[in-house]
PDB file of N, CA and C in Angstrom:
ATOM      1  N   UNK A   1       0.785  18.143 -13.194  1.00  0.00           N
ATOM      2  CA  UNK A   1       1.328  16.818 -13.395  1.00  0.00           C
ATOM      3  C   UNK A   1       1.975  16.346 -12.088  1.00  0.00           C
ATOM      4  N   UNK A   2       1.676  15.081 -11.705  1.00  0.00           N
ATOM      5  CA  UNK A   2       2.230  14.526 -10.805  1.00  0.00           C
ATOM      6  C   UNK A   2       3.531  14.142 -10.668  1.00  0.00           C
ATOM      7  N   UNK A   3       4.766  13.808  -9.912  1.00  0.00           N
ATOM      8  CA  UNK A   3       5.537  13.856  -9.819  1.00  0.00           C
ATOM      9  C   UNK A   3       5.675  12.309  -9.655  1.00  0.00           C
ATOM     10  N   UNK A   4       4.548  11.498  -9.234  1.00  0.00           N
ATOM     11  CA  UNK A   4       5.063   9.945  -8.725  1.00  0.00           C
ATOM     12  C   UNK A   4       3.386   9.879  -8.275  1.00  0.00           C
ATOM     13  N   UNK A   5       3.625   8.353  -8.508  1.00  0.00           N
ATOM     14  CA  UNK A   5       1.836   8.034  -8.124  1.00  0.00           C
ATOM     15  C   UNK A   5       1.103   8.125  -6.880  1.00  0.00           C
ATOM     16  N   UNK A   6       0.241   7.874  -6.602  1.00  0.00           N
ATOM     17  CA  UNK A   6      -0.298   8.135  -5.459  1.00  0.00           C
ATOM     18  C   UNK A   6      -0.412   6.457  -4.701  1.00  0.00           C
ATOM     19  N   UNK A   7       0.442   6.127  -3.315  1.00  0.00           N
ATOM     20  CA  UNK A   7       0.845   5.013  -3.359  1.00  0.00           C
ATOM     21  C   UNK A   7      -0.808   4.747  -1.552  1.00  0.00           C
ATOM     22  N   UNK A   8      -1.431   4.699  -1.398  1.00  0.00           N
ATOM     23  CA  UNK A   8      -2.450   4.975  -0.165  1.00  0.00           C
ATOM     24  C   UNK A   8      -1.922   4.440   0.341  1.00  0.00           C
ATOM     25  N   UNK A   9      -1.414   3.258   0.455  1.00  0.00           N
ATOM     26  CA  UNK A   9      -1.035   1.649   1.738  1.00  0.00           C
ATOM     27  C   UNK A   9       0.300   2.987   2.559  1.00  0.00           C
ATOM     28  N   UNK A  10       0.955   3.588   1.801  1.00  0.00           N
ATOM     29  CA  UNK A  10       2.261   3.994   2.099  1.00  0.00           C
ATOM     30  C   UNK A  10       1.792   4.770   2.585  1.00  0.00           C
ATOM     31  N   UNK A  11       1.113   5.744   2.477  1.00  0.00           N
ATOM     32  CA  UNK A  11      -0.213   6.845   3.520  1.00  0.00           C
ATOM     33  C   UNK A  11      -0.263   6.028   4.564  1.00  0.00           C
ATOM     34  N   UNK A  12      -1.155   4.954   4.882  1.00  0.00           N
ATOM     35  CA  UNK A  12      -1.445   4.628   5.957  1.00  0.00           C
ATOM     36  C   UNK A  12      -0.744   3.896   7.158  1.00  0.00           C
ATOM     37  N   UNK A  13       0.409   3.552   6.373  1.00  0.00           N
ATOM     38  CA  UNK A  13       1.197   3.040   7.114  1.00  0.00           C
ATOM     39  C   UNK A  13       2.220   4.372   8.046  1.00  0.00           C
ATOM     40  N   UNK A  14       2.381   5.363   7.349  1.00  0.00           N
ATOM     41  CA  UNK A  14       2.977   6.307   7.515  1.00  0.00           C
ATOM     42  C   UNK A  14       2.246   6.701   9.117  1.00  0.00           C
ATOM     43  N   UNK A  15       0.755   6.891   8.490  1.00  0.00           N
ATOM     44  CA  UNK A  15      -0.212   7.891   9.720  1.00  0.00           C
ATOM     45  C   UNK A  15      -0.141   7.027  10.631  1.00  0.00           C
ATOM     46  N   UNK A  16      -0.049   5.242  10.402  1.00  0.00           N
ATOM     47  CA  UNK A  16      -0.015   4.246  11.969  1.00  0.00           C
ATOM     48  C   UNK A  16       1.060   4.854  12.259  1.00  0.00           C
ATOM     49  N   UNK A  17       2.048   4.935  12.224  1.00  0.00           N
ATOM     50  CA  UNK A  17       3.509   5.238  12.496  1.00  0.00           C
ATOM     51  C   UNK A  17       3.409   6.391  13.854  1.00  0.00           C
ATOM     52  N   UNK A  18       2.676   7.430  12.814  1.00  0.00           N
ATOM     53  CA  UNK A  18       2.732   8.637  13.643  1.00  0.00           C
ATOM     54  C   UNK A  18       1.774   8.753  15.226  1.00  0.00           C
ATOM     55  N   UNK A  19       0.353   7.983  14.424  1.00  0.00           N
ATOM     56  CA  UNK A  19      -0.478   7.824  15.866  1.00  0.00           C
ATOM     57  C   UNK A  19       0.468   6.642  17.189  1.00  0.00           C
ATOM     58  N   UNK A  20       0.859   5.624  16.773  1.00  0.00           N
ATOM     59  CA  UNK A  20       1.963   4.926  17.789  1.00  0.00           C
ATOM     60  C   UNK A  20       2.775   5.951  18.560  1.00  0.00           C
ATOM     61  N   UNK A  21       3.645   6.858  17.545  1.00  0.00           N
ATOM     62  CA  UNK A  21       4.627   7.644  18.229  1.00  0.00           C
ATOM     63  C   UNK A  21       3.821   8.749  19.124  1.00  0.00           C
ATOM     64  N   UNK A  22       2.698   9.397  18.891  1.00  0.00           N
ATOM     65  CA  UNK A  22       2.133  10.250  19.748  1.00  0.00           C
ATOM     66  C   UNK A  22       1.553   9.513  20.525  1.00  0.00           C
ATOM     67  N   UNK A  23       0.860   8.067  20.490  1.00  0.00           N
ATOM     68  CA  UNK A  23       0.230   7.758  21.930  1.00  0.00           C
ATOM     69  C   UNK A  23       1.434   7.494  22.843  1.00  0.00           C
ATOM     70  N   UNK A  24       2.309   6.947  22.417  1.00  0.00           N
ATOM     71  CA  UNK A  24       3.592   6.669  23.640  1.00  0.00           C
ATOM     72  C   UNK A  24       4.498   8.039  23.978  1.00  0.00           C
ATOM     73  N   UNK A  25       4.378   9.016  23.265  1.00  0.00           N
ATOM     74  CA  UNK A  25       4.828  10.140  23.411  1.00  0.00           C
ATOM     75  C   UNK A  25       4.219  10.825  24.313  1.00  0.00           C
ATOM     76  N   UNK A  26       2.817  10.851  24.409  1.00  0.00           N
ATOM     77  CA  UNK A  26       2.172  11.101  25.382  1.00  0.00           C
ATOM     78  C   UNK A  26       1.814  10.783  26.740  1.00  0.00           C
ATOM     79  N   UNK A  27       2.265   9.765  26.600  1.00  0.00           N
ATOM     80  CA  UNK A  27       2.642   8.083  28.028  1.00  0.00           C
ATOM     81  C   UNK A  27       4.183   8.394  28.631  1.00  0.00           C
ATOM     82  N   UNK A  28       4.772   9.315  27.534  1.00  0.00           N
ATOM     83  CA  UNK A  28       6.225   9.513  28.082  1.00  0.00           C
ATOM     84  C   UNK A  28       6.029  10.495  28.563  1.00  0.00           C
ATOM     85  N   UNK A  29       5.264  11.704  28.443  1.00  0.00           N
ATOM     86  CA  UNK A  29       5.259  12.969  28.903  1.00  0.00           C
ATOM     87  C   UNK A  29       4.520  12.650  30.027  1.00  0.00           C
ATOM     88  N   UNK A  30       3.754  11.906  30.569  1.00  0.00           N
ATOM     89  CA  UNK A  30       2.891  11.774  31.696  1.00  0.00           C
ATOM     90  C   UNK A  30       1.675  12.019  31.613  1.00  0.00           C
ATOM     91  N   UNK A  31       0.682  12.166  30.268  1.00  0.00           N
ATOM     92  CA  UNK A  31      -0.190  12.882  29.978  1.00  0.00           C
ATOM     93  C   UNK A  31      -1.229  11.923  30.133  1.00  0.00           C
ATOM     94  N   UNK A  32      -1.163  10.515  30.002  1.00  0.00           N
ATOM     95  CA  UNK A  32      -1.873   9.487  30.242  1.00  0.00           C
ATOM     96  C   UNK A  32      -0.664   8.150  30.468  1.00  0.00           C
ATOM     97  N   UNK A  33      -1.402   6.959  30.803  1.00  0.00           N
ATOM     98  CA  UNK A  33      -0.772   5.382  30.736  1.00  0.00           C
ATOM     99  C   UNK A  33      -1.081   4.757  28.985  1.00  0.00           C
ATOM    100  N   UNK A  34      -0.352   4.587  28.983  1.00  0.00           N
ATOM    101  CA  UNK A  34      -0.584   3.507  27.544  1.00  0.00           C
ATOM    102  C   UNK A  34       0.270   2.432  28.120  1.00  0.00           C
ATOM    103  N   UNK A  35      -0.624   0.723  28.067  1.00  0.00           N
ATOM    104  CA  UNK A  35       0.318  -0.579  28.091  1.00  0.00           C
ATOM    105  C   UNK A  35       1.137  -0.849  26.835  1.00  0.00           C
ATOM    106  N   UNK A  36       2.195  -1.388  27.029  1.00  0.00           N
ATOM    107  CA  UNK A  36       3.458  -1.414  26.287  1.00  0.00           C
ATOM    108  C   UNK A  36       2.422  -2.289  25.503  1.00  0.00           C
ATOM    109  N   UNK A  37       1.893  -3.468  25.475  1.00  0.00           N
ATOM    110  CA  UNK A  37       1.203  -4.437  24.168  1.00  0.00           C
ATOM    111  C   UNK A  37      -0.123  -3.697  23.381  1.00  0.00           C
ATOM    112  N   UNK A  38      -0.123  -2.142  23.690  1.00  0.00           N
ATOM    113  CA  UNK A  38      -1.318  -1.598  22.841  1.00  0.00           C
ATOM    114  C   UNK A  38      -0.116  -1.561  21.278  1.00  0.00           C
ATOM    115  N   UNK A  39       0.605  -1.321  20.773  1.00  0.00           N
ATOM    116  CA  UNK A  39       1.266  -1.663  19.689  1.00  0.00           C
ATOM    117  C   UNK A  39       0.682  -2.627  18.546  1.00  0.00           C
ATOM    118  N   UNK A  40       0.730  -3.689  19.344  1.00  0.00           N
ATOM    119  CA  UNK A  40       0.282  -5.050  18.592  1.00  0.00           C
ATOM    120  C   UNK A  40      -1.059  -4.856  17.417  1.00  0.00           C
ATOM    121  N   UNK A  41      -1.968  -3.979  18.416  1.00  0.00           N
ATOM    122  CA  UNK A  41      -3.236  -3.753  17.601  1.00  0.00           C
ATOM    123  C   UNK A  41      -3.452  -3.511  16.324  1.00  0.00           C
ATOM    124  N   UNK A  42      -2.561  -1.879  17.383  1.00  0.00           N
ATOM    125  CA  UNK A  42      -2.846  -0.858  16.406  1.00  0.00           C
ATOM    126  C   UNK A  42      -2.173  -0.890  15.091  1.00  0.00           C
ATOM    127  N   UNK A  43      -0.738  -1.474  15.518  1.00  0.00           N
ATOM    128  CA  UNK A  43       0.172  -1.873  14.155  1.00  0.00           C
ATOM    129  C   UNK A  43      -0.693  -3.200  13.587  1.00  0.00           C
ATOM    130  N   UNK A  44      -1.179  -3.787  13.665  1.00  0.00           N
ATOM    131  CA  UNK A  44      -1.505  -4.826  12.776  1.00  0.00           C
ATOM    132  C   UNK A  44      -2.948  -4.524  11.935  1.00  0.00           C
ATOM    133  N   UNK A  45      -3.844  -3.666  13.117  1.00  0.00           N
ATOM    134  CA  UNK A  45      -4.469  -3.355  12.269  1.00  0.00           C
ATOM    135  C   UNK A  45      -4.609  -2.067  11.251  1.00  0.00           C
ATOM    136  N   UNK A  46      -3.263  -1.627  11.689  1.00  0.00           N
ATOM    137  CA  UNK A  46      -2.836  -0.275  10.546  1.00  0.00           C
ATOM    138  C   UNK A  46      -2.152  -0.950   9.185  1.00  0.00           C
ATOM    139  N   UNK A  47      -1.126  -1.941   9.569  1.00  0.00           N
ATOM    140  CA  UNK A  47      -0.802  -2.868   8.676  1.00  0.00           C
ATOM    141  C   UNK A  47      -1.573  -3.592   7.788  1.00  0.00           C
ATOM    142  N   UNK A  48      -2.661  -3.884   8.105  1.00  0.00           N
ATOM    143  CA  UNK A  48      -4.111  -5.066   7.430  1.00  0.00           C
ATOM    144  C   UNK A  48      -4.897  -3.593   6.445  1.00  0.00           C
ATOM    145  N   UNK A  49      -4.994  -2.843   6.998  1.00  0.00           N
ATOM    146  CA  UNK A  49      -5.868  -1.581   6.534  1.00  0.00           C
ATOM    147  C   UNK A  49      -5.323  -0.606   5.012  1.00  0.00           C
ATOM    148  N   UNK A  50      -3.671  -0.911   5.151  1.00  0.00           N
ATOM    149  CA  UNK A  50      -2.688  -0.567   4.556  1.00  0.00           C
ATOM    150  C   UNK A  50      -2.429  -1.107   3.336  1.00  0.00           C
ATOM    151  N   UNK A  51      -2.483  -2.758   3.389  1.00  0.00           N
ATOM    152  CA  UNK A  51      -2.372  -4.181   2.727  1.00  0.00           C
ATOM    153  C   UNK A  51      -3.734  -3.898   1.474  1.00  0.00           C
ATOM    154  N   UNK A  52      -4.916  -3.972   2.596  1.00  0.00           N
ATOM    155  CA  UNK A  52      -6.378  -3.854   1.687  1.00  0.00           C
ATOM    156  C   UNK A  52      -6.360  -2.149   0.467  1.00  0.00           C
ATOM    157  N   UNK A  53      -5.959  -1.272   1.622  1.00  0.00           N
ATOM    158  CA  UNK A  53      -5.337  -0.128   0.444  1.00  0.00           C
ATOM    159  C   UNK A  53      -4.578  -0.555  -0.856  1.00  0.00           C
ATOM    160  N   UNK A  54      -4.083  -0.917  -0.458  1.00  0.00           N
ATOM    161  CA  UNK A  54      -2.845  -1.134  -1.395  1.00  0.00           C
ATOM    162  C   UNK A  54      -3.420  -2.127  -2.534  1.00  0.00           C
ATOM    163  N   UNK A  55      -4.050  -2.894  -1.934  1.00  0.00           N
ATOM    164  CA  UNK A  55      -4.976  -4.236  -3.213  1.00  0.00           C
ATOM    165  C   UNK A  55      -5.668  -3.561  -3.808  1.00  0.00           C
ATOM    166  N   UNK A  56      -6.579  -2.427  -3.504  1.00  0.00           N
ATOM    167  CA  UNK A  56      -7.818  -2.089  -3.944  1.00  0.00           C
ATOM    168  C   UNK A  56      -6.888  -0.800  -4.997  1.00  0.00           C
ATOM    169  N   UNK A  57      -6.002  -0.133  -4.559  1.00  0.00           N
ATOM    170  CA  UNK A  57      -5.424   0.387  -5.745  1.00  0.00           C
ATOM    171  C   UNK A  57      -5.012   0.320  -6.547  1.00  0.00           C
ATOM    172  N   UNK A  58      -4.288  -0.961  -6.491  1.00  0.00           N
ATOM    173  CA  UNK A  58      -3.652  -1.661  -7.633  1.00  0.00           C
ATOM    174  C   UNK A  58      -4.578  -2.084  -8.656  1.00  0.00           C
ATOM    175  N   UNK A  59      -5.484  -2.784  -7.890  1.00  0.00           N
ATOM    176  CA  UNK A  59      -6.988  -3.589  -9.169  1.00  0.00           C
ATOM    177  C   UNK A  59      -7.596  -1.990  -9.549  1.00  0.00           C
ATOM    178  N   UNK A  60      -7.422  -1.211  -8.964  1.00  0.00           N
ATOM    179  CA  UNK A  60      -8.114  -0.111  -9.863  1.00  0.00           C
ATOM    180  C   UNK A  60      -6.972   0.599 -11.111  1.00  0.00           C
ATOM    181  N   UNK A  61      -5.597   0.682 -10.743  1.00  0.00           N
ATOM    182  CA  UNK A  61      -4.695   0.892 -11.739  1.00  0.00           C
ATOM    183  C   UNK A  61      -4.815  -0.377 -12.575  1.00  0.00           C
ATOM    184  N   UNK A  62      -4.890  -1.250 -12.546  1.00  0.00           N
ATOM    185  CA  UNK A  62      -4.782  -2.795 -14.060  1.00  0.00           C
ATOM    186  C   UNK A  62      -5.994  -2.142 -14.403  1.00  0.00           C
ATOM    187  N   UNK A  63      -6.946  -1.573 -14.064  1.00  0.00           N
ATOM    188  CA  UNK A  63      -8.202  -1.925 -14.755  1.00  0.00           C
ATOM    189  C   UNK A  63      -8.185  -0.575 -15.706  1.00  0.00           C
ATOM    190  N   UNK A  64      -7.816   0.298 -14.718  1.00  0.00           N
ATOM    191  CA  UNK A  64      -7.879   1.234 -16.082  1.00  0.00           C
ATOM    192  C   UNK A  64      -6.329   1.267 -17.047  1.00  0.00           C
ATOM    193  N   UNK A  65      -5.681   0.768 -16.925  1.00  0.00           N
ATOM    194  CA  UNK A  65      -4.743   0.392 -18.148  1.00  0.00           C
ATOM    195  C   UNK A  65      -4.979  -0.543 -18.467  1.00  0.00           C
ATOM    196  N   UNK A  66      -5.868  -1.625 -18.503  1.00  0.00           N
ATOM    197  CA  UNK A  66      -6.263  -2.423 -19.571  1.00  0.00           C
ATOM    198  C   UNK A  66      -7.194  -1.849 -20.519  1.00  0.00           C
ATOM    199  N   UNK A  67      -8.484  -0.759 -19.811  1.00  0.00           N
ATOM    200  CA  UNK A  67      -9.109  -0.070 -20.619  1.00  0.00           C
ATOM    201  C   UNK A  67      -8.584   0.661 -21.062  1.00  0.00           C
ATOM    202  N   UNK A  68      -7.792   1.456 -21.195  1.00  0.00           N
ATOM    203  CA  UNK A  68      -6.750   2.332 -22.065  1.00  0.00           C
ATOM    204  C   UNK A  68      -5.899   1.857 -23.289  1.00  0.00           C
ATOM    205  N   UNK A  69      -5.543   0.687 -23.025  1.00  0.00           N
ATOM    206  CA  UNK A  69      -4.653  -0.682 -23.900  1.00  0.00           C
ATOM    207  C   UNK A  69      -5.529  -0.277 -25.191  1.00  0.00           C
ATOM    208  N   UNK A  70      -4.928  -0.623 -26.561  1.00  0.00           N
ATOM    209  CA  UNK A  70      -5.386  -0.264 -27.474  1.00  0.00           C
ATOM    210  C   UNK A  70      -5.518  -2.153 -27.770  1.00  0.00           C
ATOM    211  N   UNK A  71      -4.917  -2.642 -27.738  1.00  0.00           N
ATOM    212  CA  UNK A  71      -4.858  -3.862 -27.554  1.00  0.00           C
ATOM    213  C   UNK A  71      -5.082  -5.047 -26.388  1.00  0.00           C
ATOM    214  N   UNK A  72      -6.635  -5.503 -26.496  1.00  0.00           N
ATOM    215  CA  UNK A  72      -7.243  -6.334 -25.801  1.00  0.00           C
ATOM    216  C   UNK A  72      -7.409  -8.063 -25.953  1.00  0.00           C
ATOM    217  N   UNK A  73      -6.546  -8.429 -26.970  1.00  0.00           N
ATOM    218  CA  UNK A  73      -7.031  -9.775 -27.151  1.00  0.00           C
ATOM    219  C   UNK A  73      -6.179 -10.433 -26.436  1.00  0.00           C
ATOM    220  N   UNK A  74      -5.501 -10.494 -25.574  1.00  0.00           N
ATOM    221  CA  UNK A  74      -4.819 -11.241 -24.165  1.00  0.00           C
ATOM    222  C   UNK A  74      -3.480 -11.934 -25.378  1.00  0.00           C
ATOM    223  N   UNK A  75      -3.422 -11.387 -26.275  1.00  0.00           N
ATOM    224  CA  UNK A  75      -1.868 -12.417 -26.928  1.00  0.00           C
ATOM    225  C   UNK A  75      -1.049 -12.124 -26.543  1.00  0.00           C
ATOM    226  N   UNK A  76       0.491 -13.273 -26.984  1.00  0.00           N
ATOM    227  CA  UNK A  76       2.133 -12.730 -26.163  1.00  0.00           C
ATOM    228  C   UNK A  76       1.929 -11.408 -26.783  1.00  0.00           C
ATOM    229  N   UNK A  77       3.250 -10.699 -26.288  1.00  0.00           N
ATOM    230  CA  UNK A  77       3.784  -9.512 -26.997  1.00  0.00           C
ATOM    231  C   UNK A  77       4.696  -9.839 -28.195  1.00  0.00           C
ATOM    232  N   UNK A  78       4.891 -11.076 -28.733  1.00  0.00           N
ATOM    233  CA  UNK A  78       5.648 -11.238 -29.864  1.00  0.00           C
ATOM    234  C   UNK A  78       4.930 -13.041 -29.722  1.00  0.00           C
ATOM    235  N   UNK A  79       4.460 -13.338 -30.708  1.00  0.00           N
ATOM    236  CA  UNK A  79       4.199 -14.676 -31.379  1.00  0.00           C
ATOM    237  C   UNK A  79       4.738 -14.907 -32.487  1.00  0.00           C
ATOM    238  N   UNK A  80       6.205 -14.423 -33.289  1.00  0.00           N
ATOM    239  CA  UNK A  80       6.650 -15.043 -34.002  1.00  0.00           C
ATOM    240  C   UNK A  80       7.977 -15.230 -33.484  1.00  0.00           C
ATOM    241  N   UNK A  81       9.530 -16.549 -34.160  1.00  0.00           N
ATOM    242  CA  UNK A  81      10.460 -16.400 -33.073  1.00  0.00           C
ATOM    243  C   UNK A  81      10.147 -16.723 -31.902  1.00  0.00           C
ATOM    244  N   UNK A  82      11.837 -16.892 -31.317  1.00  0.00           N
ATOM    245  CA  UNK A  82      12.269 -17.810 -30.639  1.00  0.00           C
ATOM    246  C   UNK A  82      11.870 -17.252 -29.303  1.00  0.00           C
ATOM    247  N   UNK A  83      11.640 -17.430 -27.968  1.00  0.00           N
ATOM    248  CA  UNK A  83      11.527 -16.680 -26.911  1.00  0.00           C
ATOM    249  C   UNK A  83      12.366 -17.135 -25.684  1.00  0.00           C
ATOM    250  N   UNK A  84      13.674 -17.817 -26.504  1.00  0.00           N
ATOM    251  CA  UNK A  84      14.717 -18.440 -25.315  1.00  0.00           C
ATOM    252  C   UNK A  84      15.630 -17.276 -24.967  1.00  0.00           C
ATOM    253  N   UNK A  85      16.271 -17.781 -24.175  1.00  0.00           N
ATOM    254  CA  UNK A  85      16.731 -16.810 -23.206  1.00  0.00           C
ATOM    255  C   UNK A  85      17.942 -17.212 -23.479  1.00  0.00           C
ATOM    256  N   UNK A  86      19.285 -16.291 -23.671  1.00  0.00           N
ATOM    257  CA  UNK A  86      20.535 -17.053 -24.081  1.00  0.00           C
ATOM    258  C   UNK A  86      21.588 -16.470 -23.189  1.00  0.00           C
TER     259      UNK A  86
END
């Protein structure tokens, strides 16, 4: 049993994190040059990659708890009574 769901966007954002810190880590040690605006890229397109994760997991969690739902006919959760808020 799992302890907490499996979140991917939060994966990938994590691993951009880490590849940033080792390419400039490596630019600090002298091991190569990295330009200060390689960032921009890589974070945005770790960010965009992260985003699309994250969509594509979600529409796959609704879909299988709607197929699981024992109840499919799209009604409120209560149609009789008042539904104000006091």
């Amino acid at each position: 049993m799992l302890l907490h769901e499996f979140r991917p966007g939060r994966l990938l954002v994590g691993l951009t994190a880490l590849a940033l810190a080792a390419v400039y880590a490596g630019d600090a040690a002298g091991s190569w040059t990295t330009p200060w605006y390689a960032v921009f890229p890589v974070l945005g397109g770790g960010l965009g990659v992260a985003g699309i994760a994250t969509w594509v997991a979600y529409r796959i969690r609704r879909r299988t708890a709607r197929s699981r739902s024992s109840d499919s006919t799209d009604a409120p959760a209560s149609s009789s009574g008042s539904q104000d808020i006091r």
